[in-house]
Structures are given as structure tokens and as C-alpha cells.
Protein backbone atom coordinates (compact mmCIF):
# COMPACT_ATOMS: atom_id res chain seq x y z
CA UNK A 1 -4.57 18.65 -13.47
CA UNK A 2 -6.61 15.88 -15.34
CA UNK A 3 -9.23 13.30 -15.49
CA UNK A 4 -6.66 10.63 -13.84
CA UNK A 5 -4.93 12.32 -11.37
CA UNK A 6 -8.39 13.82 -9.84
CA UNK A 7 -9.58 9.81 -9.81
CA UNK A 8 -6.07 9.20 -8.23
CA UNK A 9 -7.18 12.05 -5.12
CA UNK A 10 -10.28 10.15 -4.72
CA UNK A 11 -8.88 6.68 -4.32
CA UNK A 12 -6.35 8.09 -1.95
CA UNK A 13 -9.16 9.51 0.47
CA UNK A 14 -10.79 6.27 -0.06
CA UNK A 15 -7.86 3.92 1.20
CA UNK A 16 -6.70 4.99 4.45
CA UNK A 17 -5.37 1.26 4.62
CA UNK A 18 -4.71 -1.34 2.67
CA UNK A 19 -7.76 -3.24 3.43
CA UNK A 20 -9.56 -0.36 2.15
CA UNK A 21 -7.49 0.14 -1.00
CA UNK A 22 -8.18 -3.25 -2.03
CA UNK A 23 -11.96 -3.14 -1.46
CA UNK A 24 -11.75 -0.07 -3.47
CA UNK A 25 -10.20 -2.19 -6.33
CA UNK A 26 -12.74 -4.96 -5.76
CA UNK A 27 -15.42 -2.57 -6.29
CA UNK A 28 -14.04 -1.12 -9.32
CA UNK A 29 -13.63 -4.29 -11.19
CA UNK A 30 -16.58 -5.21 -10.10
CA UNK A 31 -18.29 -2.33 -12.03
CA UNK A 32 -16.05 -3.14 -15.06
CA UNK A 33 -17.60 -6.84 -15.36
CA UNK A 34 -14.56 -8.34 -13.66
CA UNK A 35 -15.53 -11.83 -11.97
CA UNK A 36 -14.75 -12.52 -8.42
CA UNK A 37 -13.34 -15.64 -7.77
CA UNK A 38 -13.27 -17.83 -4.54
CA UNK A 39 -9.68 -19.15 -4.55
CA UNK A 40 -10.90 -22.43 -2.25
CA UNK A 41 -13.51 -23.32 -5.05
CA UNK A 42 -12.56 -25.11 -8.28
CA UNK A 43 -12.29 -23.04 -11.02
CA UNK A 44 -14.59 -23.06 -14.76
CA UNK A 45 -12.48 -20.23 -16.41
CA UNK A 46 -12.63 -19.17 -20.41
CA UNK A 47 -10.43 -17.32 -22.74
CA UNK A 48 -11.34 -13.41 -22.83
CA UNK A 49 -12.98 -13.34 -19.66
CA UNK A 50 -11.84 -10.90 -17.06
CA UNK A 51 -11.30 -12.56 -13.37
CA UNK A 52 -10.67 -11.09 -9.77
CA UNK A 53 -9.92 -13.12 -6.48
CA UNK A 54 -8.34 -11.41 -2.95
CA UNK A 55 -6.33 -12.57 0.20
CA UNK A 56 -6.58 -11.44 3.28
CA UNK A 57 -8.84 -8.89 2.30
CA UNK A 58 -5.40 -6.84 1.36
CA UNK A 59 -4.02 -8.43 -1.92
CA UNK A 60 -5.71 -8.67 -5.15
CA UNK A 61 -5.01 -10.32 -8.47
CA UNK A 62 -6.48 -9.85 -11.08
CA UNK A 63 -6.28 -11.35 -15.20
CA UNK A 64 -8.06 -11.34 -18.91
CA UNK A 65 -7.12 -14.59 -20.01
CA UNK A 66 -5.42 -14.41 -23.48
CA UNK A 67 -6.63 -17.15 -26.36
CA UNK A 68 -2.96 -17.86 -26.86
CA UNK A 69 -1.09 -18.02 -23.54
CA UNK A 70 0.97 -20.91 -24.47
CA UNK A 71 2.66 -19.11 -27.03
CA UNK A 72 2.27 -15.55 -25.73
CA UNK A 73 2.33 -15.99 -22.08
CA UNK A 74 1.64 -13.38 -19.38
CA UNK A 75 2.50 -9.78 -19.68
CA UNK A 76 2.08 -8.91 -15.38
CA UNK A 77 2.21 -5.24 -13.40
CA UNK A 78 2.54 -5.92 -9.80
CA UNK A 79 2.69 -2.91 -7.17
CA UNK A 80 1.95 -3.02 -3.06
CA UNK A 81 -1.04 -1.93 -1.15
CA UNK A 82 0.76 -1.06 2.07
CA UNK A 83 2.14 2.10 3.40
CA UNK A 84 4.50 2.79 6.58
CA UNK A 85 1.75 3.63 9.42
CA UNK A 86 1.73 3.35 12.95
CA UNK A 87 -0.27 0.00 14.04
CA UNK A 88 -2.25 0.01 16.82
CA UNK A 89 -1.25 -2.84 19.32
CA UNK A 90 -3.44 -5.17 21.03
CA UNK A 91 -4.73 -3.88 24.28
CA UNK A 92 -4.03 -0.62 23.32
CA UNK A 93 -5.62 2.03 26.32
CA UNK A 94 -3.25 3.22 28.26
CA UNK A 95 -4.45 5.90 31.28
CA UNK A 96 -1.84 7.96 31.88
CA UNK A 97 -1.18 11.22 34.36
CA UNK A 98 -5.36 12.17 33.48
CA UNK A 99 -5.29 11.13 29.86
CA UNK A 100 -6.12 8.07 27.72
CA UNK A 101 -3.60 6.77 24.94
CA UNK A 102 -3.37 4.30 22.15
CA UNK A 103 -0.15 2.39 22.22
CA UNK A 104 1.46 2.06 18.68
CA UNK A 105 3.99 0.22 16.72
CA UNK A 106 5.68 1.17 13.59
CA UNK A 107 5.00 -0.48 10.58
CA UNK A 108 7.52 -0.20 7.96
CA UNK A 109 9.94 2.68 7.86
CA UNK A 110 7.66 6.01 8.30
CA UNK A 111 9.39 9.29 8.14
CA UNK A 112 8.18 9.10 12.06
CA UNK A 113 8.44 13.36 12.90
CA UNK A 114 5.83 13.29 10.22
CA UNK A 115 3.06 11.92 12.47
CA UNK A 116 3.11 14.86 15.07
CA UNK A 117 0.76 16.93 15.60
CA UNK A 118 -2.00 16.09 12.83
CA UNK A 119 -5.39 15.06 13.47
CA UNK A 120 -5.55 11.18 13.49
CA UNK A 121 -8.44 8.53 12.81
CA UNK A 122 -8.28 4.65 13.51
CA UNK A 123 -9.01 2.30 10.39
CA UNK A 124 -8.65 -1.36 9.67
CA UNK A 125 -10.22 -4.32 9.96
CA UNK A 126 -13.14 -6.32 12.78
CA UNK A 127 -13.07 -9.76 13.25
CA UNK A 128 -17.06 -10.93 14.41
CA UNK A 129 -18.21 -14.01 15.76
CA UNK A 130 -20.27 -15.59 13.93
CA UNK A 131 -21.07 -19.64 13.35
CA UNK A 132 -18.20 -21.70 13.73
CA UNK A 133 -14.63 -20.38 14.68
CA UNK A 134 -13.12 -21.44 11.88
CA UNK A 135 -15.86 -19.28 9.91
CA UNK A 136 -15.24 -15.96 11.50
CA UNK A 137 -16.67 -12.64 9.81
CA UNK A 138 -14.39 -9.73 8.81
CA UNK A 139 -15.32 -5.82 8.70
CA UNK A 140 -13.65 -2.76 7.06
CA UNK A 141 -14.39 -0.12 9.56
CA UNK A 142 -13.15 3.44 9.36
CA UNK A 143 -13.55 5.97 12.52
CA UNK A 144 -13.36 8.75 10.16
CA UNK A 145 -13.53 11.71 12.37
CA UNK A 146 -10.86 13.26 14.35
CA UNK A 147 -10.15 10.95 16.93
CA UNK A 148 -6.67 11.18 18.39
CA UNK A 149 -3.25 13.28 18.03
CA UNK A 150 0.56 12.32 18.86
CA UNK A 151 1.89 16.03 20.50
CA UNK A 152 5.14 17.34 20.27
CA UNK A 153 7.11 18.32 23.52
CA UNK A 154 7.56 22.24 23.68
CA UNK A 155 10.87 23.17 22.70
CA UNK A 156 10.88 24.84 25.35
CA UNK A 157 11.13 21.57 27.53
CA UNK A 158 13.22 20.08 24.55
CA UNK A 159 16.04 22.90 23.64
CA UNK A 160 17.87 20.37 21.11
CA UNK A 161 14.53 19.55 19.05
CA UNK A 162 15.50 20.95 16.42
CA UNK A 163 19.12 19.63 16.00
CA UNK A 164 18.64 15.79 17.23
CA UNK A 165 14.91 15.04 16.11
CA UNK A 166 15.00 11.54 17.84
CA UNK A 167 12.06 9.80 18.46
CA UNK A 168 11.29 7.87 21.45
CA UNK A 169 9.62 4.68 19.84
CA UNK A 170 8.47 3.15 22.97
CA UNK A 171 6.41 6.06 24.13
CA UNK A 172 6.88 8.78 21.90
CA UNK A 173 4.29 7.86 19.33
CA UNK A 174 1.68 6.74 21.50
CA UNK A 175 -1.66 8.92 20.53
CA UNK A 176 -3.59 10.85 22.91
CA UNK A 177 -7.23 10.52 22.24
CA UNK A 178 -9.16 11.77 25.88
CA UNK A 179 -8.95 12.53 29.07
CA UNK A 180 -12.26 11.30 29.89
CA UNK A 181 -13.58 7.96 28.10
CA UNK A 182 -17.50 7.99 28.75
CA UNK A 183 -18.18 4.52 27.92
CA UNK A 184 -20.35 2.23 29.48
CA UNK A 185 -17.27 -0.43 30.41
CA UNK A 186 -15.18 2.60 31.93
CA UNK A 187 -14.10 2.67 35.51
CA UNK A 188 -12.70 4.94 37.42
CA UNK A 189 -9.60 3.72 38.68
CA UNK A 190 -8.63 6.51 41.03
CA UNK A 191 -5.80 4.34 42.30
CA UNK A 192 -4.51 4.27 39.16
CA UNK A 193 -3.87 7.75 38.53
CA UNK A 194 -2.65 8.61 42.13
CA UNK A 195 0.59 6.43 41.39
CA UNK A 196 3.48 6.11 38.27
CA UNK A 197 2.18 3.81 35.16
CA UNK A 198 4.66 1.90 33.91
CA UNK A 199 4.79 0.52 30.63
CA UNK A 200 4.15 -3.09 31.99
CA UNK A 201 0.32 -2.08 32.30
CA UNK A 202 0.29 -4.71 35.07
CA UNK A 203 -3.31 -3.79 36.03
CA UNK A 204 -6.42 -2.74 34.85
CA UNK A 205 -6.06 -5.15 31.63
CA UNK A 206 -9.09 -6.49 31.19
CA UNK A 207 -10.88 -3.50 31.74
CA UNK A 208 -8.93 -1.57 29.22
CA UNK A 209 -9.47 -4.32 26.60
CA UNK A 210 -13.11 -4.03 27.12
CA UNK A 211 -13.13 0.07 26.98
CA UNK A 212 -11.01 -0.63 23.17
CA UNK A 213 -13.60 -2.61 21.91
CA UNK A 214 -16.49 0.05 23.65
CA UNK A 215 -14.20 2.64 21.45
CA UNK A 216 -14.72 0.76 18.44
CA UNK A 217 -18.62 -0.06 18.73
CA UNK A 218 -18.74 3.91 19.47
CA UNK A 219 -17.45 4.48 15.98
CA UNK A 220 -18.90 1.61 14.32
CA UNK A 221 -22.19 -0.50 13.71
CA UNK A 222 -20.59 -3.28 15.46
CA UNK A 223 -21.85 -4.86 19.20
CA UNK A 224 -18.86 -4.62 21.50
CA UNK A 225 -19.74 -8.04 22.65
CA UNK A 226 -19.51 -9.65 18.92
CA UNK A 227 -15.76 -8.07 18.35
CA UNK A 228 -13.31 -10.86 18.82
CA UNK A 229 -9.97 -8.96 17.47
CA UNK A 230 -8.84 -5.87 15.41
CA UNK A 231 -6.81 -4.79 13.10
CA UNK A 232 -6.41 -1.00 13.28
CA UNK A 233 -4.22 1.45 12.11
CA UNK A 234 -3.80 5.34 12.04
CA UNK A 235 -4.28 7.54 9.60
CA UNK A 236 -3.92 11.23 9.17
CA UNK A 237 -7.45 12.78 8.59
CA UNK A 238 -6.28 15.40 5.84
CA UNK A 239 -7.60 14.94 2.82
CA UNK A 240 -5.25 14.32 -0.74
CA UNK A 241 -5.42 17.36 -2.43
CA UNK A 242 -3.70 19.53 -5.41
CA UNK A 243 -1.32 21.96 -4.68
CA UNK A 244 0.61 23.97 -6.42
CA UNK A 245 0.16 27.82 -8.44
CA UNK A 246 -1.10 25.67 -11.09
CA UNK A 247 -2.17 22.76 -9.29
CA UNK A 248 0.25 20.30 -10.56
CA UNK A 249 1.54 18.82 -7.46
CA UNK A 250 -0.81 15.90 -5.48
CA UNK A 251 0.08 16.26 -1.59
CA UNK A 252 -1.35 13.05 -0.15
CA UNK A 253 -0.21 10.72 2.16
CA UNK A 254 -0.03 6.63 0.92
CA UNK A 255 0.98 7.77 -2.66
CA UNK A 256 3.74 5.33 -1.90
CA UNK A 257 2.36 2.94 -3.88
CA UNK A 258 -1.63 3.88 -4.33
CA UNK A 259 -0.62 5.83 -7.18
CA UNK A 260 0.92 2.67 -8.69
CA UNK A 261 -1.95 0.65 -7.72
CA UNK A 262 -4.16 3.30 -8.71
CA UNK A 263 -2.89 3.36 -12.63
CA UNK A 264 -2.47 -0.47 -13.01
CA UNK A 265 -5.80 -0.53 -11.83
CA UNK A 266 -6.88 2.02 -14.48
CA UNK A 267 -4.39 0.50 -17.41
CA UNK A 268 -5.90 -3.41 -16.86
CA UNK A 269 -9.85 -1.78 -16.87
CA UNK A 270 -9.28 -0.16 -20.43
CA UNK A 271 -7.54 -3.36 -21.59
CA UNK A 272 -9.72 -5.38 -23.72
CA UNK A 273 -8.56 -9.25 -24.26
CA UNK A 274 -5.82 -10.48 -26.38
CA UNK A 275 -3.51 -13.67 -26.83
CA UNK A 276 -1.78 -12.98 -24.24
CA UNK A 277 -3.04 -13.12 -20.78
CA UNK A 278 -2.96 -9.28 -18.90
CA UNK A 279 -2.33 -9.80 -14.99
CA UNK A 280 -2.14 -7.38 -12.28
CA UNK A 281 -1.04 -8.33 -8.83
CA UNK A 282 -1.72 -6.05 -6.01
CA UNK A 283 0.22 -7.42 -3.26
CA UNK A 284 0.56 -6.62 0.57
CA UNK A 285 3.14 -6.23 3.18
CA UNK A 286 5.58 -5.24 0.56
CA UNK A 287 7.19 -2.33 3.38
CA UNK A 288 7.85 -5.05 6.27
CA UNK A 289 9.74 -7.24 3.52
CA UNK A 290 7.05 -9.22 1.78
CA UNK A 291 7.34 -12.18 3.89
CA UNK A 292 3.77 -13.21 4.06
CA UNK A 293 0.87 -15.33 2.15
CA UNK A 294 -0.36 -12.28 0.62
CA UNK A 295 3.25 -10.69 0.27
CA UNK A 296 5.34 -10.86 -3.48
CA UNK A 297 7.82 -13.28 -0.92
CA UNK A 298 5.53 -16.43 -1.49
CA UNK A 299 3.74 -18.86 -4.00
CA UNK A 300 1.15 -16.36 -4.03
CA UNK A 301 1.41 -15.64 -7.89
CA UNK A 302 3.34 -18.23 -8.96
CA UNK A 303 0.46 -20.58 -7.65
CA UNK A 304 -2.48 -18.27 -9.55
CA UNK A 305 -0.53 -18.67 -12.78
CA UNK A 306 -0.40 -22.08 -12.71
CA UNK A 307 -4.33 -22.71 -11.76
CA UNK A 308 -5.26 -20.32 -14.49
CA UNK A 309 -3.39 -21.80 -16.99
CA UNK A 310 -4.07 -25.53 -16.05
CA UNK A 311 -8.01 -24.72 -15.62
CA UNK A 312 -7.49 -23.41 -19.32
CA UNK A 313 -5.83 -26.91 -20.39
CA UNK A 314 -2.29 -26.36 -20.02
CA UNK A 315 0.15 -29.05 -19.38
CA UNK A 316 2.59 -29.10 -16.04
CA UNK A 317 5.47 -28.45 -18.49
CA UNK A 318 4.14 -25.49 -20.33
CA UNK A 319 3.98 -23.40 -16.77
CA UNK A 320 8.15 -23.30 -17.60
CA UNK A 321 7.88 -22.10 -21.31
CA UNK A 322 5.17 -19.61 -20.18
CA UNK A 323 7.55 -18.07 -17.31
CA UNK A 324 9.49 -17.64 -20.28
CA UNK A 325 7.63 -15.84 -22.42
CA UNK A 326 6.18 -13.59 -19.86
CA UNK A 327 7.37 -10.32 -18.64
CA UNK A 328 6.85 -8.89 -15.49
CA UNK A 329 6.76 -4.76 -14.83
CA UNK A 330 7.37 -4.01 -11.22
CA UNK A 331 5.42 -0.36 -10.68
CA UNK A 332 6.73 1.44 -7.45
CA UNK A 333 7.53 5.13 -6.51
CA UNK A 334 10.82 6.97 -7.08
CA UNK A 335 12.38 9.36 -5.42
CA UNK A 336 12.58 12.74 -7.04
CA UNK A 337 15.17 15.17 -7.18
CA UNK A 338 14.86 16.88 -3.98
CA UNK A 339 16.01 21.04 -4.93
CA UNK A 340 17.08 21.59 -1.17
CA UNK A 341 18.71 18.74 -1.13
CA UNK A 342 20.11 18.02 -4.69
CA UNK A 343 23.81 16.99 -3.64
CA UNK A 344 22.21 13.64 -2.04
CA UNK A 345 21.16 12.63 -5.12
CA UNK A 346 23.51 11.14 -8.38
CA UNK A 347 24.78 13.66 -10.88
CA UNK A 348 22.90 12.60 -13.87
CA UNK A 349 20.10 10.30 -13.01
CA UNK A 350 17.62 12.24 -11.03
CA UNK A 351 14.20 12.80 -12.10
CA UNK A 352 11.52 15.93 -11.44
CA UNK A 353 8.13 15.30 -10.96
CA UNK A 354 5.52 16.03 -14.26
CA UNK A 355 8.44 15.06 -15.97
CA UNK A 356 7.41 11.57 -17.02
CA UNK A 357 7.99 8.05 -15.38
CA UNK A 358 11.05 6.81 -13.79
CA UNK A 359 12.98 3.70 -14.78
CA UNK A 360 14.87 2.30 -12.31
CA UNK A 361 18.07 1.22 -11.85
CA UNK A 362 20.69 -0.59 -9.81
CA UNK A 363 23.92 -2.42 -10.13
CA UNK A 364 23.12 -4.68 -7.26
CA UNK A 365 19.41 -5.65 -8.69
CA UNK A 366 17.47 -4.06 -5.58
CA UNK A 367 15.60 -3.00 -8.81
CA UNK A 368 15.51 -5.61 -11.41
CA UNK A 369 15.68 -3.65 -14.51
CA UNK A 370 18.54 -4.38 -17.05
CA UNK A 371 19.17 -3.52 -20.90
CA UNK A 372 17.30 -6.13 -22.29
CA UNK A 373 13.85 -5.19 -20.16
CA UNK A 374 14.17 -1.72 -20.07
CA UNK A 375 14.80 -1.22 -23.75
CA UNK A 376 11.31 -3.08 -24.35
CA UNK A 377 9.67 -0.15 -22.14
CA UNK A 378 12.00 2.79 -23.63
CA UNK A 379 10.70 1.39 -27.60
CA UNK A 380 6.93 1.33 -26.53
CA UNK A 381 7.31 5.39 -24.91
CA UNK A 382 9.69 6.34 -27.98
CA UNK A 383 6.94 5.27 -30.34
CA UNK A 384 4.02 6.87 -28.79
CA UNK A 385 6.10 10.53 -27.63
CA UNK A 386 5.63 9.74 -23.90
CA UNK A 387 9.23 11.09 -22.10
CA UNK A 388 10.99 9.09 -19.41
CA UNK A 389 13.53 9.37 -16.72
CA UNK A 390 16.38 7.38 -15.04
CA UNK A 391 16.83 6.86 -11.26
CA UNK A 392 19.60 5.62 -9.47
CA UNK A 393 20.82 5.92 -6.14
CA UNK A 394 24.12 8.30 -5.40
CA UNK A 395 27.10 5.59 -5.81
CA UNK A 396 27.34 5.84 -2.37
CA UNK A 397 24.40 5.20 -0.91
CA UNK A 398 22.36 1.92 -0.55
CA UNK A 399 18.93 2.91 -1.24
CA UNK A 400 15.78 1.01 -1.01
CA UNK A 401 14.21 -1.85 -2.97
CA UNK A 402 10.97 -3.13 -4.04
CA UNK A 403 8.77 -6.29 -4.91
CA UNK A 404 10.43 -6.23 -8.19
CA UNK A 405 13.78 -8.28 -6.90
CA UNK A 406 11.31 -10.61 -4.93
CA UNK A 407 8.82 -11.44 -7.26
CA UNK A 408 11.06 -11.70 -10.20
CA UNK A 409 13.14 -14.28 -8.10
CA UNK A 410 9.68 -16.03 -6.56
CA UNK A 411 8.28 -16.38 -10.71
CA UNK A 412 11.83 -16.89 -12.79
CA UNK A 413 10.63 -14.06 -15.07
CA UNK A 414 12.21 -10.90 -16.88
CA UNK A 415 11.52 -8.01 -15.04
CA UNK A 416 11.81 -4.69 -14.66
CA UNK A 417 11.47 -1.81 -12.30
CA UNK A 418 9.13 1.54 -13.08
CA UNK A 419 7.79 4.01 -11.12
CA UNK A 420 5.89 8.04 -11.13
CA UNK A 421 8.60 10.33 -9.13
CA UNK A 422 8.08 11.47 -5.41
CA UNK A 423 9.10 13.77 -2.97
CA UNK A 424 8.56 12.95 0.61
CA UNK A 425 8.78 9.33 0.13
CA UNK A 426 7.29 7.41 3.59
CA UNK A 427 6.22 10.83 4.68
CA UNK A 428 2.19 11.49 6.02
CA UNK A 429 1.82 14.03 3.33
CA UNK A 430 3.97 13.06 0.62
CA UNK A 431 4.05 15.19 -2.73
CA UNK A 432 3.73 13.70 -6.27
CA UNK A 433 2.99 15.46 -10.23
CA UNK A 434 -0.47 15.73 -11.35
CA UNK A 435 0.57 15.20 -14.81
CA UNK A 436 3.06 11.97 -14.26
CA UNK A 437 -0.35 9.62 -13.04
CA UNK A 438 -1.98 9.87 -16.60
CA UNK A 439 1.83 9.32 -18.42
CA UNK A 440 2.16 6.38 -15.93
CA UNK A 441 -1.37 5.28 -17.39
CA UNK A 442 -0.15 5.15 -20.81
CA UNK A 443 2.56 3.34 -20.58
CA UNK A 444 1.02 0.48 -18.30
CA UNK A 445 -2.00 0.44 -21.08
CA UNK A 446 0.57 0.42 -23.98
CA UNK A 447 2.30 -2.57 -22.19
CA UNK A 448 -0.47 -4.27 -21.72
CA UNK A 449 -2.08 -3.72 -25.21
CA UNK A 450 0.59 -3.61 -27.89
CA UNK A 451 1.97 -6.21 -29.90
């Protein structure tokens, strides 16, 4: 256990979403003198300076510029916000057989079994009236207490549990949260619960809207009648925590990618300017695909580059020799060697957690790293003692991908794909070393830092 990975714990409890997690990183770089910038203002910026700016209150980028871009270019760290979570839809109350429940949808690929049976809060994001409507205002709100639970059927009323583990995703994750709502809004619908809800909800919808938004002023500072939308997800309620004989596991949930936010975050705040200019990119969305304004699928940083460098002077043509200079470390989680399940994993390149970080590989490029990239990242850890692993997927098996492909692809840059192991990947509690956040550290500072 160490400095880093107890700062890691506290920035997971802190970010049950990633609306949270980046106003955690806004704060931070706040604190460290870091500039926030309003990306539909012009821009005055200056060589050495350190720079924020957000989207969608999710996605954060931020730079030091470098005196000597042109020739140096960018050195950038990119990693995700996002988690797999189950989204709360809109009109979400559904009274059912004497109990109220919040209707879900899965975001990304959670390891869904994972989500029964824990005590569950609601966080995300109010939209308020306010002036205009094109000039809305937008909350972070977080329930924080124990609020609702997803139960498993008995096995006694489900013999095969055990052996099929299917999961009904139309109903089966929908989270029970009362059997009584005492809210101002609430009716009592007797007729209602004398006959069979179906899933069409083809009465009582406005009423049910109303009692969501009730639920949400009851948990918040927020009017009922100033909430316009949400956007809420769950979240289990159990705090991050070490674990372990000698504490050198982290059992949190999110870790996939906080953790890799968590140390870019940590690497670009101990950076101090240099020719080149030191970029991270937190982007969002990255486990539905990336497919959105804020996601590594768009102009997003591509477009940031080019306003930093022509606010600094730069021609249109020196974007191109930039690109080229530049070099771009994609920074998600691996999976490590599972000991129960070893035989899924390949023979050789399978890496244990506090053993160091991961480079990644594939033939295919669902990671980007190759020869020329990695061997930059192998010289800077051989130099200063720090040990690494390999990962690749069992020659059989497809495996996952990252924003590393995508962003690479979006910017026309050398890349390459790092990450800390992790057991549990997409899992509510998944379980990561104590000691591989602080290596992780290292290595993002020395790539940021070193000639």
C-alpha cells in the first residue's frame, strides 16, 4: 500500500460516474494552477502555461504547451471516463405487484450477475431551467445513500441458477427501491395494482414521471418543478477498499479505467513544461464504442490540437509534421492472469497484478502497439528499473479493444497500448494491485518528462 494507490481509493469513491470523475479532475487541476478554458471563446494561450477545457461535463483535455512544438510535437496519454453501469431510462417508476421499480438499460458490457443483490444509489446529472432554452443549467447530483437493490430469484424457484446464469434484460435488472413512495405527487392507483402491469406502462405516465422527479428533489437541493431531464445511473454503494493479508489488492468497482485516468491525472500534475507540449485526453463513451462528440471516435482531439497550436502561431501545414512527431500512449486496463481460470489465458503472455504494467498486444491492432512504439516505452522502464509485462489474448479468442485503435486512426499518430493488470474486468467490484498504480505513475511521468 502507498501514497498513490490510497489517492487512487479516494478518487474511486469520488466518481460513481463519469460526470463525477471528470469534475474530480477539474478540481484537481484546478488546485494545481491549471486554466480552464471555454472551448466557444477565442483563445490567448502562451508557451509553459498549463490549460484545461471539458465536454459534456464527461471528457476532459488537458495540455502544458511546450516552447518548441513545431519541432517536438505532442507527447499525449488518453484513457476513458466511462464504466459498464446500468442507466436509468426515462420515465423510469414502474408499480408493480405492491412495489416500486426503476427500469434500467445496460450500458456497455457489465459482468450483469454482478449487480445482484448489493445496495444501489442513483448518480448523474440534472438538467434546470433556467433563462433561455438554449442556456439550460446542468447539476452533478449523487443520492448517496442506499436507495434501491436488484434481488435474485430463490434458487429454490430457479433450480438451474447456478448452471445457466441468464439474465433476463428486459425485466431482470430492474431495481426495487419501495413499496410505498410517500411523495407529495404520489397517488394511489388501487386499480393499478388489482390487475397485470405490462411492460407497455400504458397508464399512469405522467404521474410516474412526476413521482421520478419528486424522487430526485427528495435526494437533492433541486425544486421538482425546475428539473427538465436526467441523466442517472446506478452505482453500487460499497466503498473501494484494500484487501488482501497485506493489503495489496484494491477491490473497487470503475477501476476499469479510473485507475488509468487516475495516474495520467497524477503523471501530467508533476510534469513541469518542456519543448514539447504534454496532453492528456480523458475521453467518454469509450465502452458503447466511442461514437460521440466527447468519444476518441470524433474530431474531438484532433480539433484541440490544431487550435492550440494555431493560437500559438502555427501554420495549417505544420498540424501534419506535428502528427508526426507526436506519440500517442493509449492507457487502459488488462486483464490479469486469472489462477482459477489460467487455461483461458495464452501460454506466455499473461500478467499478475503488483507485477508491473502491461503492454499490450495484438496481431489484428485492436491494440495499437507495435515494435517500433513499444520499444520506446520498454527503453524508458529498462533505464529507470521499473518491470513490465506482455498481454495478449489466447490465439483463439477475440478479445476486447480500446480507444487506442480509434484515436490513433482519428489523429494519424504512433501509438501504443498500456495498461495496470485486472481481475474482474466490467465486474461491480473489480480487483486491481496496490503496488502497479504508483509503477503506472512512473512510467506515464517518465514519458511525459524525458528527453
Amino acid at each position: 500500500m502507498n501514497n498513490q494507490a490510497e489517492e487512487l481509493v479516494q478518487f474511486l469513491n469520488s466518481s460513481p460516474t463519469a460526470f463525477h470523475a471528470a469534475a474530480e479532475l477539474k478540481k484537481e487541476l484546478q488546485q494545481e494552477g491549471f486554466k480552464e478554458l471555454d472551448p466557444s471563446e477565442k483563445w490567448d494561450l502562451k508557451e509553459g502555461e498549463k490549460y484545461f477545457l471539458s465536454r459534456n461535463k464527461s471528457a476532459v483535455v488537458a495540455f502544458i504547451t511546450g516552447d518548441d512544438f513545431l519541432n517536438q510535437g505532442f507527447r499525449i496519454i488518453s484513457s476513458h471516463t466511462d464504466s459498464p453501469a446500468l442507466k436509468i431510462k426515462p420515465d423510469p417508476i414502474i408499480k408493480k405487484d405492491g412495489y416500486y421499480l426503476l427500469n434500467t438499460e445496460i450500458y456497455g458490457s457489465p459482468i450483469l450477475n454482478t449487480w445482484y443483490d448489493k445496495d444501489l444509489s442513483l448518480a448523474g446529472k440534472v438538467v434546470l431551467k433556467d433563462d433561455t432554452s438554449f442556456s439550460l443549467n446542468e447539476k452533478l447530483i449523487d443520492f448517496e445513500e442506499n436507495l434501491a437493490v436488484i434481488p435474485n430469484l430463490a434458487i429454490h424457484l430457479k433450480k438451474d441458477i447456478n448452471k445457466t446464469g441468464k439474465i433476463d434484460k428486459k425485466k431482470g435488472l430492474r431495481a426495487l427501491i419501495s413499496q410505498t413512495l410517500n411523495l407529495e405527487t404520489a397517488k394511489d392507483n388501487k386499480a393499478q395494482d388489482n390487475k397485470n402491469e405490462t411492460d407497455t406502462q400504458n397508464s399512469g405516465q405522467e404521474n410516474e414521471s412526476l413521482l421520478f422527479k419528486d424522487l430526485i428533489a427528495q435526494f437533492t437541493d433541486h425544486k421538482k418543478e425546475d428539473i427538465l431531464e436526467a441523466e442517472l445511473y446506478l452505482y453500487p454503494t460499497e466503498k473501494a477498499e484494500f484487501t488482501g493479508q497485506k493489503k495489496e489488492f484494491v477491490a473497487a468497482g470503475c477501476q476499469d479505467n479510473l485507475s488509468m485516468v487516475h495516474s495520467t491525472l497524477k503523471a501530467l500534475l508533476a510534469s513541469e513544461a518542456k519543448p514539447w507540449t504534454q496532453m492528456a485526453v480523458f475521453y467518454d463513451n469509450e465502452e458503447i464504442g466511442s461514437t460521440t462528440p466527447q468519444g476518441a471516435d470524433s474530431p474531438f482531439a484532433g480539433n484541440i490540437i490544431k487550435r492550440i497550436i494555431y493560437n500559438l502561431n502555427a501554420q495549417k501545414e505544420d498540424y501534419y509534421s506535428i502528427i508526426e512527431k507526436s506519440f500517442l500512449l493509449s492507457a487502459d486496463m488488462a486483464h490479469a492472469l486469472h489462477p482459477n481460470f489460467s487455461e483461458e489465458y495464452d501460454k506466455k503472455n499473461r500478467p499478475v497484478l503488483n507485477k508491473g504494467p502491461v503492454i499490450k498486444y495484438n496481431a489484428n491492432l485492436k491494440y495499437t502497439t507495435n515494435a517500433s512504439t513499444a520499444a520506446v516505452l520498454i527503453d524508458l522502464m529498462e533505464k529507470n528499473n521499473i518491470s513490465y509485462q506482455y498481454y495478449t489474448n489466447r490465439s483463439d479468442k477475440k478479445g476486447g479493444s480500446t480507444i487506442g485503435p480509434i484515436a490513433a486512426t482519428q489523429l494519424g499518430i504512433k501509438s501504443m497500448d498500456l495498461g495496470s493488470p485486472l481481475l474482474a474486468m466490467h465486474s461491480t467490484r473489480e480487483l486491481g494491485g496496490s503496488s502497479d498504480h504508483a509503477e503506472m505513475i512512473k512510467v506515464m511521468s517518465l514519458f511525459y518528462q524525458e528527453n
